[in-house]
PDB file of N, CA and C in Angstrom:
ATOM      1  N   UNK A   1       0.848  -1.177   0.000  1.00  0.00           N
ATOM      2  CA  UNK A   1       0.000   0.000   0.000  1.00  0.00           C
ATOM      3  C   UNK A   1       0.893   1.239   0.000  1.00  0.00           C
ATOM      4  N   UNK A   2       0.733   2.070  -0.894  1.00  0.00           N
ATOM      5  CA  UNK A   2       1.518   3.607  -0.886  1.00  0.00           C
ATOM      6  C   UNK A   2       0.907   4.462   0.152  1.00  0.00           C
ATOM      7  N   UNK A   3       1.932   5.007   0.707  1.00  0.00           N
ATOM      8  CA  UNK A   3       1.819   5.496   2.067  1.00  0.00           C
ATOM      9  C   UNK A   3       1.056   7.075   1.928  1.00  0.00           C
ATOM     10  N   UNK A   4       1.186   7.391   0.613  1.00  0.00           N
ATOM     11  CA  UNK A   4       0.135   8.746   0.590  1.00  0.00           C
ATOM     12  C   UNK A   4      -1.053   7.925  -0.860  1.00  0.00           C
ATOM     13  N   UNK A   5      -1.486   7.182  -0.379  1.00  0.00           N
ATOM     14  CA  UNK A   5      -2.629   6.688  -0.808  1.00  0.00           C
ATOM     15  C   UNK A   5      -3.410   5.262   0.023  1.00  0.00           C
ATOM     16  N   UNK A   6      -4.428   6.181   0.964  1.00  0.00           N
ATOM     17  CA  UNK A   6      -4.810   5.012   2.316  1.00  0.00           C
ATOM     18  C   UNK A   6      -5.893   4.022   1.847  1.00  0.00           C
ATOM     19  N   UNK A   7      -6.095   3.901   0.524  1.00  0.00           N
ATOM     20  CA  UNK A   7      -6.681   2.797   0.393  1.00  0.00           C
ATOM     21  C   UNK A   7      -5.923   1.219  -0.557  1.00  0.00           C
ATOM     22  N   UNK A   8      -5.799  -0.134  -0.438  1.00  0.00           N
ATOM     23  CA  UNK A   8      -5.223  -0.857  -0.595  1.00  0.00           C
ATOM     24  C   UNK A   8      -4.588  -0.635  -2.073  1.00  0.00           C
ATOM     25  N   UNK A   9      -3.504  -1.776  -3.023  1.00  0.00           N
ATOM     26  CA  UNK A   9      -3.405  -1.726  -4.003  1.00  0.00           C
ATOM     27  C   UNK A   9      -4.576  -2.415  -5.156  1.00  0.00           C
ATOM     28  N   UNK A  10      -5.443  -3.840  -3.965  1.00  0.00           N
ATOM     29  CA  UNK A  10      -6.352  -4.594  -4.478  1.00  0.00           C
ATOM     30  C   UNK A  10      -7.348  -3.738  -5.042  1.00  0.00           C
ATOM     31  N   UNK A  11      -7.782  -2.533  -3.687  1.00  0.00           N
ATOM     32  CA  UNK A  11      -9.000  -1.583  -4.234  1.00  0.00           C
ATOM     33  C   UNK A  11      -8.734  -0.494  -5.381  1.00  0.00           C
ATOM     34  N   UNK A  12      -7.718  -0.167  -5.214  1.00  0.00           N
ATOM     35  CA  UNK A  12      -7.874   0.646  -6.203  1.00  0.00           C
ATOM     36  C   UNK A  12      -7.567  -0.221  -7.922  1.00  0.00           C
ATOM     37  N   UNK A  13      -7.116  -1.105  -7.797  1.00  0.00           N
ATOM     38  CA  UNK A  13      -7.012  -1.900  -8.847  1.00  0.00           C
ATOM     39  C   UNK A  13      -8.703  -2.066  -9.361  1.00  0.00           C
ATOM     40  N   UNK A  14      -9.365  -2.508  -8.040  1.00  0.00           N
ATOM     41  CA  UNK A  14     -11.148  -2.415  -8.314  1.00  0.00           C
ATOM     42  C   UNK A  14     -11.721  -1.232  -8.835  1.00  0.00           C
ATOM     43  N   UNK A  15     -11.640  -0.263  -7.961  1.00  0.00           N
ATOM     44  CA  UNK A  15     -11.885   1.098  -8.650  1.00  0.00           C
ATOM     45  C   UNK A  15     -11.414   1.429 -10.022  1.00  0.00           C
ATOM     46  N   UNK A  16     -10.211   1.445 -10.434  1.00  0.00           N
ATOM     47  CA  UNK A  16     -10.227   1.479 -11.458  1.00  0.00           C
ATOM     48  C   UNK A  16     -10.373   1.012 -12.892  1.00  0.00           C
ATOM     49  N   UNK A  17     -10.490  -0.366 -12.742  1.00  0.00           N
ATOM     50  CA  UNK A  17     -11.393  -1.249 -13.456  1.00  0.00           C
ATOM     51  C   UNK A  17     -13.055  -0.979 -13.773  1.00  0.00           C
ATOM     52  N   UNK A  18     -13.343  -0.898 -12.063  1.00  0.00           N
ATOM     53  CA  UNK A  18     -15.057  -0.125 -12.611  1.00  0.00           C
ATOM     54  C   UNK A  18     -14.944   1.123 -13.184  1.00  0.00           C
ATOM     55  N   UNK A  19     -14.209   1.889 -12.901  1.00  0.00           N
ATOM     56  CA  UNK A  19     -13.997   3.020 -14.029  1.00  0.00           C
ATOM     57  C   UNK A  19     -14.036   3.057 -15.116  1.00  0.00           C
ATOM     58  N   UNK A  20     -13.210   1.815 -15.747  1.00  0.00           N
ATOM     59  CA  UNK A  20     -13.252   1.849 -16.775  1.00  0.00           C
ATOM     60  C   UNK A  20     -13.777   1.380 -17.814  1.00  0.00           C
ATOM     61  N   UNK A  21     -15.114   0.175 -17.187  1.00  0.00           N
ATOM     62  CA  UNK A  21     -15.773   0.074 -17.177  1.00  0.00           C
ATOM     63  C   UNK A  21     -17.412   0.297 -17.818  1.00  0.00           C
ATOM     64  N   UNK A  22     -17.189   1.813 -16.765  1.00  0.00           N
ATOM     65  CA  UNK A  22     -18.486   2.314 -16.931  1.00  0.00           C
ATOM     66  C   UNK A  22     -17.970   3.514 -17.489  1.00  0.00           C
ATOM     67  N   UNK A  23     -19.202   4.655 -17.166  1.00  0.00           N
ATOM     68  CA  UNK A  23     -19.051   6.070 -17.565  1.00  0.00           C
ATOM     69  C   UNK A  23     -18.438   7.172 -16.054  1.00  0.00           C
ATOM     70  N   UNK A  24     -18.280   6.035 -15.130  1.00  0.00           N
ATOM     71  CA  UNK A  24     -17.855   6.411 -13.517  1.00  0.00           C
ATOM     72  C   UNK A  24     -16.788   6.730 -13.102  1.00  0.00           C
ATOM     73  N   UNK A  25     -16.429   8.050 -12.967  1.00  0.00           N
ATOM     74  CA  UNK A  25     -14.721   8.253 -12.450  1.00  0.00           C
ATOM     75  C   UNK A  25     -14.534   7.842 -11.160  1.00  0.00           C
ATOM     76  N   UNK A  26     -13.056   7.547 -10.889  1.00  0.00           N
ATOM     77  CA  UNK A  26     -12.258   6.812  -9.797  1.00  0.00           C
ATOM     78  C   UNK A  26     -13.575   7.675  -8.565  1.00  0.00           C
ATOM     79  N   UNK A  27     -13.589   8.602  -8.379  1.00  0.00           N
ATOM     80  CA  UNK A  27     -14.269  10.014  -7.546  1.00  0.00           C
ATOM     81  C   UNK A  27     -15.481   9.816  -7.373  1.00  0.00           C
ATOM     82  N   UNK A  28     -16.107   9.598  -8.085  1.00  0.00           N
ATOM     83  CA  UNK A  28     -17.817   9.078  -8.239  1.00  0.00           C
ATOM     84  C   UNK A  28     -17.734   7.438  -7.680  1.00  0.00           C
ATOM     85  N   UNK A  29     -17.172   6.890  -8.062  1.00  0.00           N
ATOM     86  CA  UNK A  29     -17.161   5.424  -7.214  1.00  0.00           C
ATOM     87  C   UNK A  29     -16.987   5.354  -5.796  1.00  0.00           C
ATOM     88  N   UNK A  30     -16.043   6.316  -5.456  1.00  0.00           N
ATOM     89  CA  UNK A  30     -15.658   6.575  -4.012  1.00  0.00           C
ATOM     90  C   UNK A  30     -16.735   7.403  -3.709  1.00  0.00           C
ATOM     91  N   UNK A  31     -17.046   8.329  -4.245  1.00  0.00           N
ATOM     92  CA  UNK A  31     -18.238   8.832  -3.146  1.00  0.00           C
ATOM     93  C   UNK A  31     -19.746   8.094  -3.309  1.00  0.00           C
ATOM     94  N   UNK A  32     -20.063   7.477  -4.500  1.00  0.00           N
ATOM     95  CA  UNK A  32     -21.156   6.641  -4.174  1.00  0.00           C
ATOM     96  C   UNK A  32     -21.437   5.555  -2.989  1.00  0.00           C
ATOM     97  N   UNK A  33     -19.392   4.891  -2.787  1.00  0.00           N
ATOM     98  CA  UNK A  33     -19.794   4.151  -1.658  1.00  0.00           C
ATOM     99  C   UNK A  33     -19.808   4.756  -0.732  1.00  0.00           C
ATOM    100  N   UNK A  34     -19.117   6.292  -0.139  1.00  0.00           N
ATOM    101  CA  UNK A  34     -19.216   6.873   0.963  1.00  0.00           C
ATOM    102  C   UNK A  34     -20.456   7.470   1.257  1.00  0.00           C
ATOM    103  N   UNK A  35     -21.301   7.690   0.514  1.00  0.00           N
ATOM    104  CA  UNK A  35     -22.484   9.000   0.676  1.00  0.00           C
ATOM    105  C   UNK A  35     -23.906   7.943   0.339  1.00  0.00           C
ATOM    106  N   UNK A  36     -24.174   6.594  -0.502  1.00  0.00           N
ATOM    107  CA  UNK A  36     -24.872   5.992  -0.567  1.00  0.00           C
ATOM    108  C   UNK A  36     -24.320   4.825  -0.153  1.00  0.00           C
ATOM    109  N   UNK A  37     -23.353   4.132   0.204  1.00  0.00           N
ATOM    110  CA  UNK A  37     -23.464   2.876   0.539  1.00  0.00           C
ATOM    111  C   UNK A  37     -23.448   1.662  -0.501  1.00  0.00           C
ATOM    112  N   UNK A  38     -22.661   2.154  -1.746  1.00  0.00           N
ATOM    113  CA  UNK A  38     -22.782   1.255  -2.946  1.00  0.00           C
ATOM    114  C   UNK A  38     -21.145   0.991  -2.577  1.00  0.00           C
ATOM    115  N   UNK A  39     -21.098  -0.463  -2.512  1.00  0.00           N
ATOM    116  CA  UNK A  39     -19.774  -1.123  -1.960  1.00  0.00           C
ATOM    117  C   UNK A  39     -19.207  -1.218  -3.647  1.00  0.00           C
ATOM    118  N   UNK A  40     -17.821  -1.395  -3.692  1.00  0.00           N
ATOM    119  CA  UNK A  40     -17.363  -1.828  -4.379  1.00  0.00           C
ATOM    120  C   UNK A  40     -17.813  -3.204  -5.364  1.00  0.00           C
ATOM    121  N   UNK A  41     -18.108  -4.307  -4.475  1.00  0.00           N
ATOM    122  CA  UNK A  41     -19.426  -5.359  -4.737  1.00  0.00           C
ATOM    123  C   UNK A  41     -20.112  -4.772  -5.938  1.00  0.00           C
ATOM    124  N   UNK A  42     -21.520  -3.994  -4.949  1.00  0.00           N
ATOM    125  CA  UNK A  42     -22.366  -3.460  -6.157  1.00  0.00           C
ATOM    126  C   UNK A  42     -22.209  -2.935  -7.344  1.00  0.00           C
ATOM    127  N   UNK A  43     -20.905  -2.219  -7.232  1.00  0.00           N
ATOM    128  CA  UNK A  43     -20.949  -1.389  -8.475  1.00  0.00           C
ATOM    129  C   UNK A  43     -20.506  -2.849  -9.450  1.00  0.00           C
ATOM    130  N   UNK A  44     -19.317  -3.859  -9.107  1.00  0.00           N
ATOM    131  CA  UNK A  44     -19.452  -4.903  -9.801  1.00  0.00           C
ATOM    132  C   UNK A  44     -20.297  -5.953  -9.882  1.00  0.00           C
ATOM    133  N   UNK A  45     -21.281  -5.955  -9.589  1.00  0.00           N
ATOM    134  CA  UNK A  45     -22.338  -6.587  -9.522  1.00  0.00           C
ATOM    135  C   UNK A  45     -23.475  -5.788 -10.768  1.00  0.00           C
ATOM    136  N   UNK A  46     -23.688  -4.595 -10.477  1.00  0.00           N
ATOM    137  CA  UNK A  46     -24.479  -3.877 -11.410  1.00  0.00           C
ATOM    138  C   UNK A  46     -23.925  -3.604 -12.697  1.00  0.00           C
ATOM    139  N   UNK A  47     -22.565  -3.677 -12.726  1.00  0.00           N
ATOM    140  CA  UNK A  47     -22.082  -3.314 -14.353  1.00  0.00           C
ATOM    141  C   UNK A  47     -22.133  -4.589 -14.990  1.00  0.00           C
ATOM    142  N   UNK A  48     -21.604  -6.175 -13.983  1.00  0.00           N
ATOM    143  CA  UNK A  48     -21.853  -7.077 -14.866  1.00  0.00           C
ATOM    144  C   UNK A  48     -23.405  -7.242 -15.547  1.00  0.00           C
ATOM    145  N   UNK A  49     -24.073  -7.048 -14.838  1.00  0.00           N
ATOM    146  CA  UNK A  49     -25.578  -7.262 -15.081  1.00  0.00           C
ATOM    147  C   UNK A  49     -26.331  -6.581 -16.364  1.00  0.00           C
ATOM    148  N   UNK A  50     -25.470  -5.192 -16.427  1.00  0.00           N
ATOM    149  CA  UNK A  50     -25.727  -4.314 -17.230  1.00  0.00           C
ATOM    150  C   UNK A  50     -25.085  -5.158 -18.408  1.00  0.00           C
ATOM    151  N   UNK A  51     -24.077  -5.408 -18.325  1.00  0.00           N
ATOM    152  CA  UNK A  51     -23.614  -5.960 -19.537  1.00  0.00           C
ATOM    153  C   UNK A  51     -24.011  -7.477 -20.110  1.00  0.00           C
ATOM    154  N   UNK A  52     -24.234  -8.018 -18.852  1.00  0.00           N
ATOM    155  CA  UNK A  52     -25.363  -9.321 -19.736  1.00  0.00           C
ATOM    156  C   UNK A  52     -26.536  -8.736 -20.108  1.00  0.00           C
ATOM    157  N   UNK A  53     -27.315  -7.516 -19.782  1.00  0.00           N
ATOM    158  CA  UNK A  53     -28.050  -7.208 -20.844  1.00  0.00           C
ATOM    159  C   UNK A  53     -28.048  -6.646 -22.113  1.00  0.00           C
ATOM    160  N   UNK A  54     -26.458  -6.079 -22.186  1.00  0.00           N
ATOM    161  CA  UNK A  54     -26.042  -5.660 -23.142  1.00  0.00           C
ATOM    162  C   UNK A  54     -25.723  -6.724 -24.368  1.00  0.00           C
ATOM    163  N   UNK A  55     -25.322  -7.798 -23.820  1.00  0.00           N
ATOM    164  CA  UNK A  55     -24.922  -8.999 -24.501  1.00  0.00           C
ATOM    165  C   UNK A  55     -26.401  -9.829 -24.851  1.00  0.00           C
ATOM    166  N   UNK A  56     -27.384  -9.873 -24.085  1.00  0.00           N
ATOM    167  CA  UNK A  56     -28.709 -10.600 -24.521  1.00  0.00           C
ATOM    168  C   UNK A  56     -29.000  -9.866 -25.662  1.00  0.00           C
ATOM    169  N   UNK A  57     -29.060  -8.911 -25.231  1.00  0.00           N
ATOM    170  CA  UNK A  57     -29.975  -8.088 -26.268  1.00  0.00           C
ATOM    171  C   UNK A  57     -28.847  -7.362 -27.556  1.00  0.00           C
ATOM    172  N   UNK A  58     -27.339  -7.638 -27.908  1.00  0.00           N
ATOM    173  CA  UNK A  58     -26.640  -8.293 -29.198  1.00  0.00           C
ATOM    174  C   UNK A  58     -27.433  -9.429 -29.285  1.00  0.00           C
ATOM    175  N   UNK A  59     -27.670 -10.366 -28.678  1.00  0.00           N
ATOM    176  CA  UNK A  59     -27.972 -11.615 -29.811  1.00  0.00           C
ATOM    177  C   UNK A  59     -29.323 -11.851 -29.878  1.00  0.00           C
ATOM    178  N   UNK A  60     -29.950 -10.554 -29.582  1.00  0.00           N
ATOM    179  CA  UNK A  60     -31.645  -9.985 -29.801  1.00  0.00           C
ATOM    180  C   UNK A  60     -32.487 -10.958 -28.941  1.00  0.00           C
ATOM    181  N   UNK A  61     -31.992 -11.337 -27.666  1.00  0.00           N
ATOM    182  CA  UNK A  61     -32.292 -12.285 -26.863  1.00  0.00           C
ATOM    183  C   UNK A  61     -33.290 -11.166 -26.109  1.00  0.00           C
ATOM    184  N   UNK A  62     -34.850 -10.865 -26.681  1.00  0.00           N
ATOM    185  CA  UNK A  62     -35.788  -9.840 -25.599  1.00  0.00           C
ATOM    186  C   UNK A  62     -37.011 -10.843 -25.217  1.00  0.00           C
ATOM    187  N   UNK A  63     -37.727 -10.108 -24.450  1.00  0.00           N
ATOM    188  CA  UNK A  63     -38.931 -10.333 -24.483  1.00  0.00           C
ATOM    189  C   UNK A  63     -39.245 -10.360 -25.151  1.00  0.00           C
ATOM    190  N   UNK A  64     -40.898 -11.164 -25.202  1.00  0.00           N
ATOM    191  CA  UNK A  64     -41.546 -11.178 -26.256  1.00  0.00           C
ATOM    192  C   UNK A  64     -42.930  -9.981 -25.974  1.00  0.00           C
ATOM    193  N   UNK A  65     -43.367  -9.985 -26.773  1.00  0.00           N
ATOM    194  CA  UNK A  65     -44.897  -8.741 -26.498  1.00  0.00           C
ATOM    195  C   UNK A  65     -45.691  -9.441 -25.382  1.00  0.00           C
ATOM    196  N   UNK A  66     -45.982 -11.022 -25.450  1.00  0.00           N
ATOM    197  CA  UNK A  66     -46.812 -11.662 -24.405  1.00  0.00           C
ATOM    198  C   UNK A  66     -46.249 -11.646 -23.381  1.00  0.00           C
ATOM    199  N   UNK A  67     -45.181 -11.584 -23.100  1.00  0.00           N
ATOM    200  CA  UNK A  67     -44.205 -11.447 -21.697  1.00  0.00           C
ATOM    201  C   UNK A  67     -44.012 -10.068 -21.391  1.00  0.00           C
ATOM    202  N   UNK A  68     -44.222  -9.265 -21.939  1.00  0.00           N
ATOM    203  CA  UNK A  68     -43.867  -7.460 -21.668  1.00  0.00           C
ATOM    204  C   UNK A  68     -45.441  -7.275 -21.063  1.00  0.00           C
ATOM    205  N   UNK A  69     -46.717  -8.030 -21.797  1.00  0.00           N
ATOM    206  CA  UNK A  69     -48.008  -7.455 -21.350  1.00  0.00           C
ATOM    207  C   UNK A  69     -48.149  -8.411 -20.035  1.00  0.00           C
ATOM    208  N   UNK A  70     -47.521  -9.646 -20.046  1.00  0.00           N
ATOM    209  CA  UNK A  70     -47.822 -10.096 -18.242  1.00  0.00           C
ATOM    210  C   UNK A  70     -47.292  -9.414 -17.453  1.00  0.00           C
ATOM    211  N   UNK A  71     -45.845  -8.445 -17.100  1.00  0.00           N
ATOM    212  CA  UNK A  71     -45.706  -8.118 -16.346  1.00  0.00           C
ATOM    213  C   UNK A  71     -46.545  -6.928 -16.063  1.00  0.00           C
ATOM    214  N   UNK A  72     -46.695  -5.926 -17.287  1.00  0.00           N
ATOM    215  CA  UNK A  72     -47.310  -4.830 -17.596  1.00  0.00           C
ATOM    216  C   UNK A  72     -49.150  -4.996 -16.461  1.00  0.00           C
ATOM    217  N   UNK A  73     -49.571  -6.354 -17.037  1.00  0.00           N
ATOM    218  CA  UNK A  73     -51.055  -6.234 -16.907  1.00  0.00           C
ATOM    219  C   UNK A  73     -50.840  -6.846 -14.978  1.00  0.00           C
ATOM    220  N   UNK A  74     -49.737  -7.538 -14.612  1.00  0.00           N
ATOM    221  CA  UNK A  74     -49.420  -7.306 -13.251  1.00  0.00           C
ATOM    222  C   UNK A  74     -49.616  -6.273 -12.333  1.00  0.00           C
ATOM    223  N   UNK A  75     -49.052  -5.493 -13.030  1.00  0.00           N
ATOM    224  CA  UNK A  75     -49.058  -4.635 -11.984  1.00  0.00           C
ATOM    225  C   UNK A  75     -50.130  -3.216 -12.128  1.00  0.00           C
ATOM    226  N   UNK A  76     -51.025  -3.571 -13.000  1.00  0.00           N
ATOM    227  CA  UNK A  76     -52.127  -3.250 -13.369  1.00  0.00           C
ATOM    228  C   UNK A  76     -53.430  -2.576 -12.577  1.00  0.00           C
ATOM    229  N   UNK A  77     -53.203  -1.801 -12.037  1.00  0.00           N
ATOM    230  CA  UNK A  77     -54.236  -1.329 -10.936  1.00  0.00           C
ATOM    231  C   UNK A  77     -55.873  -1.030 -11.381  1.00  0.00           C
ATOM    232  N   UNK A  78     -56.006  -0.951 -12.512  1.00  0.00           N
ATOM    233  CA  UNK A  78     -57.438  -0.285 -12.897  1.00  0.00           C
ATOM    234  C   UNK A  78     -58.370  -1.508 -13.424  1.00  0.00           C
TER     235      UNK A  78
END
């Protein structure tokens, strides 16, 4: 660990990976987990996710219209 930088070499190796990642600077990662509570975890947890939907939907892997209107008519109040 560098002695004028108090967080590990592992994390910031993390941080900057999700950086690069996403559209998220080193700064925005750190204060999302300080000010909301989004761990390092989440943010890799939510970008993979993002990107298996990114990847379903390359190989046009969607819903279908009958599956968009079940959830739709779910939650259907009227």
């Amino acid at each position: 660990m560098d002695k004028n930088n108090e967080i590990s070499d592992d994390l910031s190796r993390r941080i900057d990976t999700l950086s690069a990642r996403s559209t998220l600077t080193r700064g925005r990662i750190i204060e999302d987990a300080l000010s909301h509570g989004r761990s390092l975890a989440w943010h890799e947890k939510w970008i993979a996710g993002v990107q298996e939907g990114i990847d379903a939907a390359d190989r046009g892997d969607f819903a279908t219209d009958d599956e968009i209107a079940t959830v739709l008519n779910k939650y259907n109040q009227t």
